[in-house]
C-alpha atoms as a PDB file:
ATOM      1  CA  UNK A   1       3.963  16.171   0.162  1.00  0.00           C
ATOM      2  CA  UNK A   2       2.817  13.295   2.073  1.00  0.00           C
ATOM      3  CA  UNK A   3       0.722  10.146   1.648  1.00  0.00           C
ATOM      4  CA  UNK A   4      -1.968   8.900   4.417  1.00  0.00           C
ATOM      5  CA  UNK A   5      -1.301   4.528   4.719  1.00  0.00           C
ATOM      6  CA  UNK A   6      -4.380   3.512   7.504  1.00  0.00           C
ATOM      7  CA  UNK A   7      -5.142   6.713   8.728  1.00  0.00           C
ATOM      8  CA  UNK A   8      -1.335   7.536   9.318  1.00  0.00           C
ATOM      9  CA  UNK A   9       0.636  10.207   7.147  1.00  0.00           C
ATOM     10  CA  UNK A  10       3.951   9.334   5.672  1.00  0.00           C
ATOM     11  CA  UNK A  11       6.396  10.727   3.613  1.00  0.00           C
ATOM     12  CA  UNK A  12       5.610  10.048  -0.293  1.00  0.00           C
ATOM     13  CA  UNK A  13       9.039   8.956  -1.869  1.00  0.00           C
ATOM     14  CA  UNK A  14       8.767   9.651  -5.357  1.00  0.00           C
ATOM     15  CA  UNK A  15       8.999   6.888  -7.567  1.00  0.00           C
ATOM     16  CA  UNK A  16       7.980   4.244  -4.526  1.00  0.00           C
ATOM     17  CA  UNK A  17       6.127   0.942  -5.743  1.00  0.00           C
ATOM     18  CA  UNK A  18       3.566  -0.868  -3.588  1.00  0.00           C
ATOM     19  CA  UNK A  19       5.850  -3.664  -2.535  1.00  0.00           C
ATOM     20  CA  UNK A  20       8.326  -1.184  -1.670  1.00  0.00           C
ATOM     21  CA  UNK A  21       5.490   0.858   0.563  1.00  0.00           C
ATOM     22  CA  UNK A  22       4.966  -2.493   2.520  1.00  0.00           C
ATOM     23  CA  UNK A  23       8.433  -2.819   3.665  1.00  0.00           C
ATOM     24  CA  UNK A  24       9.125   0.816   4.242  1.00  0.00           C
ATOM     25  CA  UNK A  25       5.136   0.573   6.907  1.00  0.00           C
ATOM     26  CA  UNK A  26       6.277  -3.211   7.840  1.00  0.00           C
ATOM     27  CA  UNK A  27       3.474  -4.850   6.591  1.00  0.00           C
ATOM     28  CA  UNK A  28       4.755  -8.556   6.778  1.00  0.00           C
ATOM     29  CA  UNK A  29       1.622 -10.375   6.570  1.00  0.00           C
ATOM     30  CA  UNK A  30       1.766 -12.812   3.489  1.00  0.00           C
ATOM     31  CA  UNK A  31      -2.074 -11.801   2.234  1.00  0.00           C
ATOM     32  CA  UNK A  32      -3.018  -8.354   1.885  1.00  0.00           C
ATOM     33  CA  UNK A  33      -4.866  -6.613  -0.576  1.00  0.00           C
ATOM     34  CA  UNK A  34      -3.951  -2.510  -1.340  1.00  0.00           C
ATOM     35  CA  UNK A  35      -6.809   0.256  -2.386  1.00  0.00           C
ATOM     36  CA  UNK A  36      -4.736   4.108  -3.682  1.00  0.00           C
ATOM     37  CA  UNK A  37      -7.948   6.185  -3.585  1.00  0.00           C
ATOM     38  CA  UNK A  38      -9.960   3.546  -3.675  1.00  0.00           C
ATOM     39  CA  UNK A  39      -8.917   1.543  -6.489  1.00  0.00           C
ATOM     40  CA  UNK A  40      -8.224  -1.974  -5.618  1.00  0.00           C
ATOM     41  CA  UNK A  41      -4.229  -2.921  -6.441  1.00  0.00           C
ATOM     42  CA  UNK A  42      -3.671  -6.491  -8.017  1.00  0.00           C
ATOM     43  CA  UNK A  43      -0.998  -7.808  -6.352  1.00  0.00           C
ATOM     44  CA  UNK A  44       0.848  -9.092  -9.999  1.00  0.00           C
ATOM     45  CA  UNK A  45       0.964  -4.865  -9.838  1.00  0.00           C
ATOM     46  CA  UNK A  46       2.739  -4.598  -6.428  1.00  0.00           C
ATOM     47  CA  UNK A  47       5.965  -4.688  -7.862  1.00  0.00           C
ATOM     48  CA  UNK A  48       5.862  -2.003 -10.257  1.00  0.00           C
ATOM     49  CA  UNK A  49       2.693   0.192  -9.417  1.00  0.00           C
ATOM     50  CA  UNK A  50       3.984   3.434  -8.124  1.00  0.00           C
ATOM     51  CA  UNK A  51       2.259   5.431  -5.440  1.00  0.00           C
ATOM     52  CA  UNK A  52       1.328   9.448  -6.165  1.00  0.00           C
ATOM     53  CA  UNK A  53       2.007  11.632  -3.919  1.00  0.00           C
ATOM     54  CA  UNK A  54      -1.305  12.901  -1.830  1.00  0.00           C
ATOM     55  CA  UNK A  55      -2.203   9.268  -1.940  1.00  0.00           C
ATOM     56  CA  UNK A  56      -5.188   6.981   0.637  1.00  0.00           C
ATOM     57  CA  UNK A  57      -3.445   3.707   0.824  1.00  0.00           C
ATOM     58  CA  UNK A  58      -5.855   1.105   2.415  1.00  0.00           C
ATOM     59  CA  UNK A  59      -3.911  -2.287   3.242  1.00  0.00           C
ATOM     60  CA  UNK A  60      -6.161  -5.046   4.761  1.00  0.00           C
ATOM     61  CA  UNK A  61      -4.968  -8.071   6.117  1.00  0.00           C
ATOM     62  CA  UNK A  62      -6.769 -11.077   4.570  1.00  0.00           C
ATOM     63  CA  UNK A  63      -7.099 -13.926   7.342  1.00  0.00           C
ATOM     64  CA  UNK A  64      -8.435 -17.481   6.676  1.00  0.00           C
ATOM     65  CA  UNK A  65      -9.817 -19.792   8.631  1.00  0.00           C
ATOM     66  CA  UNK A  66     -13.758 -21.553   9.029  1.00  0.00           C
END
């Protein structure tokens, strides 16, 4: 049972939302948008989408700037 977040394999933790994810892989940045198998996340979801196990997480970084 596992999950792959960026290329790197993690435990799954059953019942584990995608807020919770970010803490647990330190993802701190402020603006980041989350793909499971390719399915883009809205982040009003983050707090209560759970993860399945044998999951691709993708988390990007959004920057700004001009």
């Amino acid at each position: 049972m596992g999950i792959v977040v960026n290329q790197k394999r993690w435990d799954w933790v059953e019942g584990e939302t995608v807020a919770q994810l970010l803490v647990r892989v330190k993802y701190t940045y402020p603006l980041v948008a989350v793909k499971i198998d390719g399915r883009l996340v809205p982040k009003a979801e983050y707090e209560k989408q759970t993860i399945p196990d044998n999951s691709i997480v993708e988390v990007v970084h959004l920057m700004s700037g001009g």
